[in-house]
Structures are given as structure tokens and as C-alpha cells.
C-alpha atoms as a PDB file:
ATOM      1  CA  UNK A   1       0.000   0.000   0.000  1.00  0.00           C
ATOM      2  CA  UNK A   2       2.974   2.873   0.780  1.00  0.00           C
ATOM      3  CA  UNK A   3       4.365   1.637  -2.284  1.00  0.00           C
ATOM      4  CA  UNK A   4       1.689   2.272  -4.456  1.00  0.00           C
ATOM      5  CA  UNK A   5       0.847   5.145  -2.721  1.00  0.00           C
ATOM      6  CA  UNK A   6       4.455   6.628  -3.418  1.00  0.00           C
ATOM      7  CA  UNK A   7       3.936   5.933  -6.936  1.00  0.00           C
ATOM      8  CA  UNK A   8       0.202   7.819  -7.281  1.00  0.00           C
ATOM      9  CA  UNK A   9       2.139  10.297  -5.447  1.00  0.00           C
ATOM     10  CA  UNK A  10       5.112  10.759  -7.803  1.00  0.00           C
ATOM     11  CA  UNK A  11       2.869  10.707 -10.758  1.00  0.00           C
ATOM     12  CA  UNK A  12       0.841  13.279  -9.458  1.00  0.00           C
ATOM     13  CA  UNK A  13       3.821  15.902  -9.081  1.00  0.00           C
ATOM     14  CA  UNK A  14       5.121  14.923 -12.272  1.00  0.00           C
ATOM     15  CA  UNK A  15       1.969  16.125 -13.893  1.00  0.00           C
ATOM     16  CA  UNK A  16       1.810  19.044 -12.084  1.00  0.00           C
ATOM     17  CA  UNK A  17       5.642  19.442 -12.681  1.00  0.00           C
ATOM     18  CA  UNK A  18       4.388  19.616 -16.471  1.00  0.00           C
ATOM     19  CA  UNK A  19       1.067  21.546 -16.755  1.00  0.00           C
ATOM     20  CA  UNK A  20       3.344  24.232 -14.740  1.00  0.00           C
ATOM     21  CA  UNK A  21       6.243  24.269 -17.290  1.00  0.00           C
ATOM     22  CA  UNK A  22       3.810  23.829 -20.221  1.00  0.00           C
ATOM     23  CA  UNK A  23       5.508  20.460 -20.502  1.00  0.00           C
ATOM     24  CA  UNK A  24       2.359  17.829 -20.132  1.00  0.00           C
ATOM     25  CA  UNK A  25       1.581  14.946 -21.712  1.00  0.00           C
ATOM     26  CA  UNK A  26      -1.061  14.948 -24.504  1.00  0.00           C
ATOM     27  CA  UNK A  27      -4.150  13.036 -23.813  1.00  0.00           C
ATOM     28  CA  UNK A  28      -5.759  12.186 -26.773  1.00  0.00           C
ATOM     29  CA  UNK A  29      -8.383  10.044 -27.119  1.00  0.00           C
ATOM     30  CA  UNK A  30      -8.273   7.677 -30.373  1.00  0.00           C
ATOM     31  CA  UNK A  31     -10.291   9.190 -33.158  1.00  0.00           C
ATOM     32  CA  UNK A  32     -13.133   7.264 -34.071  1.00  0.00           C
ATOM     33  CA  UNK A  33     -13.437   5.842 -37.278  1.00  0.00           C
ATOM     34  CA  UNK A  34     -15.891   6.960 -40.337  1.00  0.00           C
ATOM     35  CA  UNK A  35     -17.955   4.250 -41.286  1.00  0.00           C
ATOM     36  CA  UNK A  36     -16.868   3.077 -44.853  1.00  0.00           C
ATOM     37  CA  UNK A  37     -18.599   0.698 -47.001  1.00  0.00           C
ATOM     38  CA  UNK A  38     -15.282  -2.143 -48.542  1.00  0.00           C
ATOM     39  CA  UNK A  39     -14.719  -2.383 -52.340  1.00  0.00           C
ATOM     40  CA  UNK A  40     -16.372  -5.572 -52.445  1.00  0.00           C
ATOM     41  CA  UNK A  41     -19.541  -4.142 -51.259  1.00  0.00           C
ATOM     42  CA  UNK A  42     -19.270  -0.867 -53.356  1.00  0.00           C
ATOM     43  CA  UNK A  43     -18.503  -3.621 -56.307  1.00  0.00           C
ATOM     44  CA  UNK A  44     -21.764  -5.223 -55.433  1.00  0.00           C
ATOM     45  CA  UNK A  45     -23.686  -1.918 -55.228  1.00  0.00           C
ATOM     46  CA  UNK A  46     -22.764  -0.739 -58.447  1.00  0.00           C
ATOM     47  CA  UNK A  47     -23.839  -3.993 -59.482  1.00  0.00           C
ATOM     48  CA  UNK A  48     -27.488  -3.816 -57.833  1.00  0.00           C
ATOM     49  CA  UNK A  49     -26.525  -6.712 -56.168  1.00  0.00           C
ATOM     50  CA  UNK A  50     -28.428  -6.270 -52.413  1.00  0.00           C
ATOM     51  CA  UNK A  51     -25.934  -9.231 -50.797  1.00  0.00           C
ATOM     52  CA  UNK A  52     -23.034  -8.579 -48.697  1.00  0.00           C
ATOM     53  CA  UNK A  53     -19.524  -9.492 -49.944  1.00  0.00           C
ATOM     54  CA  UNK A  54     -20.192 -12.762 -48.066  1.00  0.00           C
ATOM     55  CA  UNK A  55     -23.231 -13.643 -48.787  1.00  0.00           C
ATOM     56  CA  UNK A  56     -22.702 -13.219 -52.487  1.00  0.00           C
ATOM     57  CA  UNK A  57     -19.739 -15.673 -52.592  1.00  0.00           C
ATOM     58  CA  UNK A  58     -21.780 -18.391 -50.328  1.00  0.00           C
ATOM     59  CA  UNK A  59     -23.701 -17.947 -53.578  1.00  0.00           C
ATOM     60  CA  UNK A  60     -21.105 -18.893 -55.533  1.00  0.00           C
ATOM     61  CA  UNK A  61     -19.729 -21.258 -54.260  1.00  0.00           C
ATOM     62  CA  UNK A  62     -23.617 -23.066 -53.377  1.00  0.00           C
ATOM     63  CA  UNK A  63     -24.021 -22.927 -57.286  1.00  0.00           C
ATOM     64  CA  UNK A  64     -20.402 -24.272 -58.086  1.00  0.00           C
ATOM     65  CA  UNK A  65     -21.360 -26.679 -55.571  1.00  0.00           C
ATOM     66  CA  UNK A  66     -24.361 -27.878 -57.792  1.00  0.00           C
ATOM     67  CA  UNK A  67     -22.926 -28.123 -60.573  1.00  0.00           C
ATOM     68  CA  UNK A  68     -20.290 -30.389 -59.388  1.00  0.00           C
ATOM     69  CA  UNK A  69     -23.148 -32.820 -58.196  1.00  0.00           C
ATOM     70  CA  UNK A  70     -25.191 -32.995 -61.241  1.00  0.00           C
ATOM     71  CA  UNK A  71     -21.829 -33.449 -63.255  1.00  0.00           C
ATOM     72  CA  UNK A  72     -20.911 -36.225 -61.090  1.00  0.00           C
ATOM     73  CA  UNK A  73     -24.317 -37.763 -61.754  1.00  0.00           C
ATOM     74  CA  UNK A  74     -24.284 -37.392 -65.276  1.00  0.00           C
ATOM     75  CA  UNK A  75     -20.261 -38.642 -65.811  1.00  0.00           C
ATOM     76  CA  UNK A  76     -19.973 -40.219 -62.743  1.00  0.00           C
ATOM     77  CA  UNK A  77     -16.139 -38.547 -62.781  1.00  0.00           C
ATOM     78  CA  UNK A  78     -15.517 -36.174 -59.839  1.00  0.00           C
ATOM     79  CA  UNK A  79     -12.431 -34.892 -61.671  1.00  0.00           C
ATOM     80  CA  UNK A  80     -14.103 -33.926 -64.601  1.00  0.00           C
ATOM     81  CA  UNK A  81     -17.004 -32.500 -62.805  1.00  0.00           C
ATOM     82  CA  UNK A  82     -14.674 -29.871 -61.010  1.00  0.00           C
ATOM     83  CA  UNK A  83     -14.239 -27.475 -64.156  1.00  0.00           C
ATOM     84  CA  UNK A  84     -17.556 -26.950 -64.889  1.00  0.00           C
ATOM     85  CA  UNK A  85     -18.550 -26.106 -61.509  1.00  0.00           C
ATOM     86  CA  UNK A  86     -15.653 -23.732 -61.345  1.00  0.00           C
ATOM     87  CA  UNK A  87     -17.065 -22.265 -64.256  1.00  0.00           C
ATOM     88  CA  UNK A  88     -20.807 -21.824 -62.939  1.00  0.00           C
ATOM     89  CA  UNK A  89     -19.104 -20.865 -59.479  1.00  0.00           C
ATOM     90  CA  UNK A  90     -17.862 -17.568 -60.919  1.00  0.00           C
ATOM     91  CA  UNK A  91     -20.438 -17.181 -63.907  1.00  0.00           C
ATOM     92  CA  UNK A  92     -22.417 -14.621 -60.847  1.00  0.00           C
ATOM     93  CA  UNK A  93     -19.171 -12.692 -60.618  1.00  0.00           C
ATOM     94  CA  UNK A  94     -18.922 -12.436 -64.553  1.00  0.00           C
ATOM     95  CA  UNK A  95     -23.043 -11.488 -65.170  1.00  0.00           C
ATOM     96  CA  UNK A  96     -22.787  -9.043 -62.546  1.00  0.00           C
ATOM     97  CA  UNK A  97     -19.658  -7.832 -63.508  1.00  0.00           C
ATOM     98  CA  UNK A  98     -21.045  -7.432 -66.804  1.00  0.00           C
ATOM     99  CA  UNK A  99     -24.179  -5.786 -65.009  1.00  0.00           C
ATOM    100  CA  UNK A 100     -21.762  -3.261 -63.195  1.00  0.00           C
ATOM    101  CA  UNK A 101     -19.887  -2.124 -66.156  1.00  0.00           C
ATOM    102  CA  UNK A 102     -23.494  -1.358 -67.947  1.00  0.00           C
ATOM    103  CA  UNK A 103     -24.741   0.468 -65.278  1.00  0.00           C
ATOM    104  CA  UNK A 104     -21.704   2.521 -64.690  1.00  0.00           C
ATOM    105  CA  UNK A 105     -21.498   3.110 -68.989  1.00  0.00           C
ATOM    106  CA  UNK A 106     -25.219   4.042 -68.861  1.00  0.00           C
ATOM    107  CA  UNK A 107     -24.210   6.537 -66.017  1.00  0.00           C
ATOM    108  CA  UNK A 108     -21.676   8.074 -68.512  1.00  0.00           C
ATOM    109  CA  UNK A 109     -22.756   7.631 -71.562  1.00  0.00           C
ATOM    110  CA  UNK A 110     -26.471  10.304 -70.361  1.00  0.00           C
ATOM    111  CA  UNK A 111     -24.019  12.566 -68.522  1.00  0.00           C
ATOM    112  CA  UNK A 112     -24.227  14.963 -71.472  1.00  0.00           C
ATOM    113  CA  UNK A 113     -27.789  15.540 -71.280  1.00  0.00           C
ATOM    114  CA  UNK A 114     -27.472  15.522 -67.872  1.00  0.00           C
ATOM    115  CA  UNK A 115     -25.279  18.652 -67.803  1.00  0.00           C
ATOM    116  CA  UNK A 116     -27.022  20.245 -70.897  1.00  0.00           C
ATOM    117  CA  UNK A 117     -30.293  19.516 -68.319  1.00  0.00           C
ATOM    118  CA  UNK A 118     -28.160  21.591 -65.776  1.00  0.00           C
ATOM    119  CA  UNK A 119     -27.616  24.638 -68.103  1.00  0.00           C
ATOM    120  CA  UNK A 120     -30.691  24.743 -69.184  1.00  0.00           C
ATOM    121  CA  UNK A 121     -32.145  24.585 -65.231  1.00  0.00           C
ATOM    122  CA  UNK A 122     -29.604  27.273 -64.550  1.00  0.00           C
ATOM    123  CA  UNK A 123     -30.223  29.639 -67.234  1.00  0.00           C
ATOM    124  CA  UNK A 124     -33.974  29.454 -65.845  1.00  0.00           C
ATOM    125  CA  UNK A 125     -32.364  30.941 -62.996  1.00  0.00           C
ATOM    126  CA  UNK A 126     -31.827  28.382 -60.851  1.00  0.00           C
ATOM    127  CA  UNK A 127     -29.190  27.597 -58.169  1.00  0.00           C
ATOM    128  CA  UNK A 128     -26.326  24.669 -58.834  1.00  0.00           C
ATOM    129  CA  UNK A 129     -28.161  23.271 -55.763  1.00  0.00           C
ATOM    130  CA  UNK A 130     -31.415  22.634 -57.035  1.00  0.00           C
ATOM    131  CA  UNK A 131     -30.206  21.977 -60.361  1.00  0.00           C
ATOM    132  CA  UNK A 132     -28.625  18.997 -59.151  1.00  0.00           C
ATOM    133  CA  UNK A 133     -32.089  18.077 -57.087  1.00  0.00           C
ATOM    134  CA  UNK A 134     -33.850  18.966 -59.968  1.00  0.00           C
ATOM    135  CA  UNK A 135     -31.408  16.160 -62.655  1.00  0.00           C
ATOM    136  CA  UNK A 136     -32.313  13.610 -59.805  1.00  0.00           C
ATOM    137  CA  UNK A 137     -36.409  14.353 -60.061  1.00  0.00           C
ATOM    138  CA  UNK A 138     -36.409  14.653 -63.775  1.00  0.00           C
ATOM    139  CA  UNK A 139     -33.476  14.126 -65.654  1.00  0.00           C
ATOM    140  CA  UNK A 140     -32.062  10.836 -67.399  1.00  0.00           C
ATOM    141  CA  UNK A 141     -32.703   7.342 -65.872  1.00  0.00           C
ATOM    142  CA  UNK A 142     -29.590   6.774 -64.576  1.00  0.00           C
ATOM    143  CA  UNK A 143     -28.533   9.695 -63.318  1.00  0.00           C
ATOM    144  CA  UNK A 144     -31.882  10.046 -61.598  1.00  0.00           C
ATOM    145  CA  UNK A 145     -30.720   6.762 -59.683  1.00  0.00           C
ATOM    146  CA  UNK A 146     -27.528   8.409 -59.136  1.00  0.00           C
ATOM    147  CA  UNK A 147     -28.730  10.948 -57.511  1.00  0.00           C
ATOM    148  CA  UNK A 148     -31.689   9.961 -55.743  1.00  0.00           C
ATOM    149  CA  UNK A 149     -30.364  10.592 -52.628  1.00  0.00           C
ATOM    150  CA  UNK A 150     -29.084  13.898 -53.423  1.00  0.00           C
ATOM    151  CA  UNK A 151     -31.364  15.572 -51.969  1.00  0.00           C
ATOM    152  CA  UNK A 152     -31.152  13.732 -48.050  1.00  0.00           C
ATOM    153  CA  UNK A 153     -27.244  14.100 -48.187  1.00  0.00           C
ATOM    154  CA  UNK A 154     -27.211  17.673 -49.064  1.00  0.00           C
ATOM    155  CA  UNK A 155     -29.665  18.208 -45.815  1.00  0.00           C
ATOM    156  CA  UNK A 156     -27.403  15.963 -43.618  1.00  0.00           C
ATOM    157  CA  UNK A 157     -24.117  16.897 -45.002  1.00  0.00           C
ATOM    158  CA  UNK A 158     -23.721  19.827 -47.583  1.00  0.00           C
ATOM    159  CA  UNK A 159     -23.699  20.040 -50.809  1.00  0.00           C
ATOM    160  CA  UNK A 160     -19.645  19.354 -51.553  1.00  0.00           C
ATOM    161  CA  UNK A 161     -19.944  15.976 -49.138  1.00  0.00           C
ATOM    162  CA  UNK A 162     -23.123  14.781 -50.749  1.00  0.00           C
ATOM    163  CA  UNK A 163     -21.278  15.378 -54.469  1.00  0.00           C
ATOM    164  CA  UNK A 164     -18.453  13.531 -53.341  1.00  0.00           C
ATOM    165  CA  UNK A 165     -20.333  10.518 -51.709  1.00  0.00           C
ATOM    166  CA  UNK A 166     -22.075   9.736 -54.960  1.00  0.00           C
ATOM    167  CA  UNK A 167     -18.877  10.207 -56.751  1.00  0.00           C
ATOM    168  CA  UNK A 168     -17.077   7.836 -55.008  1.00  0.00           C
ATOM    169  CA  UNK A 169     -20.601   5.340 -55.293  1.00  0.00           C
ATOM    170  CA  UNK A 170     -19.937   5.602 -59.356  1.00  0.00           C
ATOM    171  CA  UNK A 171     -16.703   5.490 -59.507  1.00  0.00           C
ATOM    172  CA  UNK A 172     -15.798   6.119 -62.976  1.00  0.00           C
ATOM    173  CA  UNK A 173     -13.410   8.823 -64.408  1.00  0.00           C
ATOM    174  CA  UNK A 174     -16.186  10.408 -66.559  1.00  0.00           C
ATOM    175  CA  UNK A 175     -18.151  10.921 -63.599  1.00  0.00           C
ATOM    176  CA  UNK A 176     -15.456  12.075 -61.702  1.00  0.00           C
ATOM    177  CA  UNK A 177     -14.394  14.720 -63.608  1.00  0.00           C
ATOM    178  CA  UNK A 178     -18.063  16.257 -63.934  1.00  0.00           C
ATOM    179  CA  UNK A 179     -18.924  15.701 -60.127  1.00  0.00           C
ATOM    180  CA  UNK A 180     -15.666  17.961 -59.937  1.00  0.00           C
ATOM    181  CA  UNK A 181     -16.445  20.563 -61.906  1.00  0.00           C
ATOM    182  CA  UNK A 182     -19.860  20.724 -60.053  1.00  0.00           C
ATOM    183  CA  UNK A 183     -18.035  20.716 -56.346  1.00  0.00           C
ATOM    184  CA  UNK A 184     -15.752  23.707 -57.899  1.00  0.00           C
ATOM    185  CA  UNK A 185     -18.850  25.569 -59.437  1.00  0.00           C
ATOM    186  CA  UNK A 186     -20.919  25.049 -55.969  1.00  0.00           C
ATOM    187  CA  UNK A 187     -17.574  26.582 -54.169  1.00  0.00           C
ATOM    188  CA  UNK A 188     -17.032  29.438 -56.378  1.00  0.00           C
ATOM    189  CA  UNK A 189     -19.995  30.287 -58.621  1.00  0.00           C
ATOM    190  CA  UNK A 190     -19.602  32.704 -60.728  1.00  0.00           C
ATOM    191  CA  UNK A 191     -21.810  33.803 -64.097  1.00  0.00           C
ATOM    192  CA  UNK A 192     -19.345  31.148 -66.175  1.00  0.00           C
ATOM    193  CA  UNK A 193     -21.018  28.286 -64.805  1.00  0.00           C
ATOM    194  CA  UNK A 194     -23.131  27.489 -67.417  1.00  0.00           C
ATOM    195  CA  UNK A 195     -20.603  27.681 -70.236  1.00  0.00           C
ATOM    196  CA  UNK A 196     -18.543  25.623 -68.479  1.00  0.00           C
ATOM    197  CA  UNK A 197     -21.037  22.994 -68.226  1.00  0.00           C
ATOM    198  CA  UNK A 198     -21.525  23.149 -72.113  1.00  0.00           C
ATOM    199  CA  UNK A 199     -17.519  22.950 -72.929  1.00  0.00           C
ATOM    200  CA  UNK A 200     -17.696  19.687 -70.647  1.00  0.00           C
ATOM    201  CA  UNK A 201     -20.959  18.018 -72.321  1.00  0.00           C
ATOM    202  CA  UNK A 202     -19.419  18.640 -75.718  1.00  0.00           C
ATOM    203  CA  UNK A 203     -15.898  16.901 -74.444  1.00  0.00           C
ATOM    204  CA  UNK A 204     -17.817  14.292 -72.608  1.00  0.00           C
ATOM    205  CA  UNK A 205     -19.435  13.573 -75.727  1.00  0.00           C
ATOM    206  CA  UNK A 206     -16.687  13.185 -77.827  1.00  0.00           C
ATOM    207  CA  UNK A 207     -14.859  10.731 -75.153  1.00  0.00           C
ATOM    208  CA  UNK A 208     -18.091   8.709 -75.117  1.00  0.00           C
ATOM    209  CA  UNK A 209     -18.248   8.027 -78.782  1.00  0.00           C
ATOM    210  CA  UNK A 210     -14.624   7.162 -79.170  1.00  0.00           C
ATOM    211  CA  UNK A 211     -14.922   4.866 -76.320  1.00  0.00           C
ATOM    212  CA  UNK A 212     -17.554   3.132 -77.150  1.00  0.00           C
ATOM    213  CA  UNK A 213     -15.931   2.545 -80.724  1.00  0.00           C
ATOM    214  CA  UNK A 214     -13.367   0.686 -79.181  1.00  0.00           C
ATOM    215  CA  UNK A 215     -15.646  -1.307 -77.230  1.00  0.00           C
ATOM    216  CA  UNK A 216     -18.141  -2.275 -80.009  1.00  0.00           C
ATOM    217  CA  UNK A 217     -15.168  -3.270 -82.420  1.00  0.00           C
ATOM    218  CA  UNK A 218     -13.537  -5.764 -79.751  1.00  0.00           C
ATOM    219  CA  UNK A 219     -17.644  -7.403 -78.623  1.00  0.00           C
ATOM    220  CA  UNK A 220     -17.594 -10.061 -81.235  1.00  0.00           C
ATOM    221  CA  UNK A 221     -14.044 -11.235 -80.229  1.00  0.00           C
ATOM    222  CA  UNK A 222     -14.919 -11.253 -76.806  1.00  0.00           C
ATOM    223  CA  UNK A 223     -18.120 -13.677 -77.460  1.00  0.00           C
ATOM    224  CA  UNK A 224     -15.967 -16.127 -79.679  1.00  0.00           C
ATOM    225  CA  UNK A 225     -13.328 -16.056 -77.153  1.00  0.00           C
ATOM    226  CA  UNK A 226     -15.544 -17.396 -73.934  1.00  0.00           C
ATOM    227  CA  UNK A 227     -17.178 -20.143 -76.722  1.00  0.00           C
ATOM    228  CA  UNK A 228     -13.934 -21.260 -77.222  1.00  0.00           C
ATOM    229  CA  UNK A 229     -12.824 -22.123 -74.019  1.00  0.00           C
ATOM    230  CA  UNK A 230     -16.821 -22.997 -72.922  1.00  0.00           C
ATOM    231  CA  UNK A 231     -17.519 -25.229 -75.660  1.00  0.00           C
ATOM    232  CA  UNK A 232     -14.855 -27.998 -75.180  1.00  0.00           C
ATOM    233  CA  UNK A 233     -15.759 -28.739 -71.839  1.00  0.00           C
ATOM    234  CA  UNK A 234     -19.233 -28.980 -72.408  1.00  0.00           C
ATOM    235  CA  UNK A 235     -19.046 -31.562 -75.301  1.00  0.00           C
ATOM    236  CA  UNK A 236     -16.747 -33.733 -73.052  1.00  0.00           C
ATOM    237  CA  UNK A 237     -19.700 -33.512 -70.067  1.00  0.00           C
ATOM    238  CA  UNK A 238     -22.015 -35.139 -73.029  1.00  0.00           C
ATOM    239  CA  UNK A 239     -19.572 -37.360 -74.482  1.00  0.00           C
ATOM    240  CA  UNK A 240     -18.924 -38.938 -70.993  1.00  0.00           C
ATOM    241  CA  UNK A 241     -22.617 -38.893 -69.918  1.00  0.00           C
ATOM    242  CA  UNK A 242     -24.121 -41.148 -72.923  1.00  0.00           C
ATOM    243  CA  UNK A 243     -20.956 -43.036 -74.116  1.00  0.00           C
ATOM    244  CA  UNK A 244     -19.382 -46.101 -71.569  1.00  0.00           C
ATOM    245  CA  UNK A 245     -15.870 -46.082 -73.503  1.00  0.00           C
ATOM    246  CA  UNK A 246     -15.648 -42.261 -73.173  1.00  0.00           C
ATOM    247  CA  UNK A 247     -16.054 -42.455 -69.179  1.00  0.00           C
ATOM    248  CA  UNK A 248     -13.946 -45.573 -68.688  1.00  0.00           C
ATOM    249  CA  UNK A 249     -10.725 -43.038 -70.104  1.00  0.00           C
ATOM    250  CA  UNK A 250     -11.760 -40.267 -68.214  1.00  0.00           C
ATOM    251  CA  UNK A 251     -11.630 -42.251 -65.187  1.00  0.00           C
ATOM    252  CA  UNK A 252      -8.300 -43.990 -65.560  1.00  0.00           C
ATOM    253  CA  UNK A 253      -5.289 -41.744 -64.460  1.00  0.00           C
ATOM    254  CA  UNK A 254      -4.308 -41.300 -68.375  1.00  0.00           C
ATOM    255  CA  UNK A 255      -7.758 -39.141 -68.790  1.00  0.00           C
ATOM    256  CA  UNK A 256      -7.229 -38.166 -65.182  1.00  0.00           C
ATOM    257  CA  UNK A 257      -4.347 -36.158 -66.450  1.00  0.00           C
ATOM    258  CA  UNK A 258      -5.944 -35.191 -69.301  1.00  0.00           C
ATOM    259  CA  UNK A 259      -8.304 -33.519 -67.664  1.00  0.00           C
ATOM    260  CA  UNK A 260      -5.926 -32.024 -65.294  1.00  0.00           C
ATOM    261  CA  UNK A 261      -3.554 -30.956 -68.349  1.00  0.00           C
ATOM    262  CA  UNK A 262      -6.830 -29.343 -70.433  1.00  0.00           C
ATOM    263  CA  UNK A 263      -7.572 -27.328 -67.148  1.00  0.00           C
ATOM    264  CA  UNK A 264      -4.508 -25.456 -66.804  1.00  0.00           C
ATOM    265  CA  UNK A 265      -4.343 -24.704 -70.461  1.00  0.00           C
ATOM    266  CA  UNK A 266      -8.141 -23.349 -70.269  1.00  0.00           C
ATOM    267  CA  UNK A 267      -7.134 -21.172 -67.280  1.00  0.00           C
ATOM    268  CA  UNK A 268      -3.850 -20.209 -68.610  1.00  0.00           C
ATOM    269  CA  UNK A 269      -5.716 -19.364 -71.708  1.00  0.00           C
ATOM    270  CA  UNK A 270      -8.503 -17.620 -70.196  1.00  0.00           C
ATOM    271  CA  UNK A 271      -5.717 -15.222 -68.122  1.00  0.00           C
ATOM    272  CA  UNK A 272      -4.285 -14.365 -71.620  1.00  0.00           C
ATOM    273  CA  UNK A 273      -7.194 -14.023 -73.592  1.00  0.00           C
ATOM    274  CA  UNK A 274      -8.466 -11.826 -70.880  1.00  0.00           C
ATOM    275  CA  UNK A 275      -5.153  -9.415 -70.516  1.00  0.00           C
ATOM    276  CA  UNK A 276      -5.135  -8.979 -74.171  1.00  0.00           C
ATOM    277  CA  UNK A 277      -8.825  -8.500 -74.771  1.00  0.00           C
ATOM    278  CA  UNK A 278      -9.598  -6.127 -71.351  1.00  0.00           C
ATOM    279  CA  UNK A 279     -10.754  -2.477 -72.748  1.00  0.00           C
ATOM    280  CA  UNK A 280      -9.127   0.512 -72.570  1.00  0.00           C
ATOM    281  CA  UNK A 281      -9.963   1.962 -68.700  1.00  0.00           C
ATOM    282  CA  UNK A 282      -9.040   5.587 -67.736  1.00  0.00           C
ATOM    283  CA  UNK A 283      -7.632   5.745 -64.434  1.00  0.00           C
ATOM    284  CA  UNK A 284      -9.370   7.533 -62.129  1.00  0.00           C
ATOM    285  CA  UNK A 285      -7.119  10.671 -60.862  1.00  0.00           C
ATOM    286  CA  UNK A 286      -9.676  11.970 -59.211  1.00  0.00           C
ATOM    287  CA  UNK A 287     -11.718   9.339 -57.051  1.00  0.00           C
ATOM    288  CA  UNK A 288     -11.187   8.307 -53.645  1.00  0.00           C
ATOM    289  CA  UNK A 289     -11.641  11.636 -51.859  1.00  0.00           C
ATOM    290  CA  UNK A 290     -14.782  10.460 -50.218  1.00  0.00           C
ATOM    291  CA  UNK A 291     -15.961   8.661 -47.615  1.00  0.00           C
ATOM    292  CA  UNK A 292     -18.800   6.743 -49.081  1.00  0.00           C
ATOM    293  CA  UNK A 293     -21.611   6.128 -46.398  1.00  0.00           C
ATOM    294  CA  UNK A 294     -24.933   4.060 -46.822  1.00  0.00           C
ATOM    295  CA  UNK A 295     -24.332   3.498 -50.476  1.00  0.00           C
ATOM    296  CA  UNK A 296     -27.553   2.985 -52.511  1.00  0.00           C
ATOM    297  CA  UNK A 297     -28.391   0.164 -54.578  1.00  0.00           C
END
């Protein structure tokens, strides 16, 4: 007990050694952390998928799962059945992949009549403000469920924080740079907003069409390039299901390794066809400035 007591003692005359001198110690309490939504779950909210990052990968792997059983029934070959259901287990990343990338294109490719909606709300003498409200009541489907919560977040937050929520819920470099020039023009104003809205739709638009020329000239490659590597493996499922001398092959360690050798090729394959086929993407220099709270579906 004295010995403790000594030390509460000391301790106390050191601190009030250093609030005299100006010397004390800092006490700080930890900051507490923003809630932030992962990229897996802002991958799945672009996609309109309403799953968490878990629960859409018990998916997955439930319909991979499937597929490996009714494989096995059919061919009665376990090894054979475990690259088809590795290709059903991620054929719900690939749709909604595919389903993100629309959604996010359909965001870009209206954002010049969205912005040629703004100048036109602005030259009716509106503010920036309900401009913006007014593209999320009215203007083009997707932007309208980009910005349906527009309106909540500019109550709770501000205008600037609500801009830069969504922007960080699209995520894409074309929507980046308008959100931008829309958090600049709500900061600073001025009478140049509107003709700096119309320089960007006329940019935008050019970007647009000379992306999506690129993309439309590489879709039929891309579709004979996944028949390839689907179509193999799907006649060998039938070949093995209906014919005895086809399974008995498969089933000896000779068609064992077959099957093992064909796999890594497809994969291998897959990896290259994908790196040399993946579209041109525009980095985004201006994302990740947000914290991105409660994102929407």
C-alpha cells in the first residue's frame, strides 16, 4: 500500500511538474473511425446486387457446388465434374460484372444531357443546388438513380460531401471529372457556370463516342473467345454422360491427367485471352476523396 501510494504520489507531481512548465503529456483520445462501405460491397452496389460481400460468394460457391453434383451424376467422374462447376461458381461474378460495367457506362454515356439539363435549369435561374435536385427528379434514368439521394445528403451533409459521396458510389473517371467541376462551381460560382457545363458536355461527348468505338469493335471477339474455351468442356460432359468407352478413359489416371492438363491450359488461356482483350480503362485521378456512407443500390 505505501508503495503504491508513493507511486500515485510521484505521478501526481510529475503532472503538475508539467502543466506548470507547459511540458504535459497529450491526452488524446483515439479518433473514431468513419464508417466506410469495402470495395467488395461498393462492387456489389454498383452492381445492384443487395448481398453482402459474403453472402454473395456463399452464392457462388452453393451454385459451383451444384454443378459439381449434377456433373458427377451425369459422368460419374468427380475430376471432370470440377471445371464446370468452377465455371458456374464464378459465372455470378462475370453477369454481374457485366451488369456493373453497364450500369456505370449508362451513367456516362447520359451525362451529357445531364449537364445540358443543368444549363438549361440554370439559365432558368436556378441555383447549382437545385439543379442537381432537380437532374435527380427529372433528368435521365440513370442519373436520376444516381442521384436519388441527393437531396437527403445535401440536408445531412452539404452540398460538396453529398457530391463527393455519390462520386465515389460511381466510380468512374467520366463521372469524376463532372462531379468535380460541379463541387468547384458550388464553391465558387460565378456567371461562367453554365458555359462551363456546355464545354464539358461537348468533351464528354466526344470521349463517349470514341470509347464506345473501341468497345463495339472488340464485342464479337470477346463472345468467340468465352465459346472457345466454354464449348470444349461442355461436349466432353455429353460425351462422358451417354458413351461407356468415353467415361472408362476419363476415369483412368491417363484421362485423369488429361483432364488435369486441359484445365490449366483453359485457365492459362482464359488469363491471356483476358489481358489482351480487357478495354481501354481511364484511371481515375480523381476518385477516392470520399468517404462513401450508406451506399444505394
Amino acid at each position: 500500500m505505501r508503495l503504491a501510494a508513493a507511486l500515485l504520489a510521484g505521478f501526481a507531481v510529475y503532472l503538475l511538474a508539467g502543466f506548470l512548465t507547459g511540458r504535459g503529456p497529450r491526452l488524446e483520445w483515439p479518433a473514431r473511425s468513419k464508417p466506410t462501405v469495402s470495395a467488395r460491397q461498393l462492387w456489389l452496389t454498383q452492381a445492384g446486387v443487395d448481398l453482402s460481400p459474403r453472402q454473395f460468394w456463399a452464392v457462388s460457391v452453393t451454385a459451383g457446388g451444384f454443378a459439381f453434383l449434377l456433373v458427377v451424376l451425369l459422368t460419374r467422374l468427380p475430376i471432370l465434374a470440377l471445371v464446370p462447376a468452377v465455371f458456374v461458381g464464378l459465372a455470378p461474378r462475370a453477369y454481374f460484372g457485366r451488369l456493373r460495367m453497364r450500369r456505370l457506362s449508362e451513367v456516362a454515356m447520359v451525362w451529357p444531357d445531364g449537364l445540358r439539363d443543368l444549363v438549361a435549369s440554370i439559365s432558368a435561374g436556378m441555383s447549382l443546388q437545385r439543379a442537381i435536385e432537380n437532374l435527380a427528379d427529372k433528368g435521365p434514368a440513370p442519373l436520376q438513380r444516381a442521384f436519388e439521394r441527393f437531396p437527403l445528403l445535401t440536408r445531412t451533409l452539404g452540398v460538396v460531401p453529398a457530391l463527393e459521396i455519390i462520386k465515389e458510389e460511381l466510380a468512374d473517371p467520366t463521372s469524376d471529372r463532372v462531379i468535380e467541376v460541379l463541387i468547384i462551381a458550388q464553391q465558387r460560382g460565378g456567371n461562367i457556370v453554365g458555359e462551363i457545363l456546355t464545354d464539358l458536355a461537348e468533351a464528354t461527348t466526344r470521349d463517349l463516342w470514341t470509347m464506345e468505338e473501341v468497345r463495339t469493335a472488340a464485342l464479337e471477339q470477346k463472345i468467340n473467345a468465352r465459346v472457345v474455351f466454354v464449348l470444349p468442356w461442355a461436349v466432353l460432359v455429353a460425351l462422358t454422360a451417354f458413351e461407356e468407352s468415353y467415361r472408362d478413359f476419363y476415369g483412368s489416371r491417363l484421362g485423369v491427367l488429361v483432364v488435369f492438363v486441359g484445365a490449366l491450359m483453359s485457365g492459362f488461356g482464359i488469363w491471356v485471352v483476358g489481358r489482351l482483350g480487357r478495354d481501354p480503362e481511364e484511371q481515375r485521378v480523381l476518385g477516392g476523396s470520399a468517404v462513401v456512407v450508406g451506399a444505394s443500390k
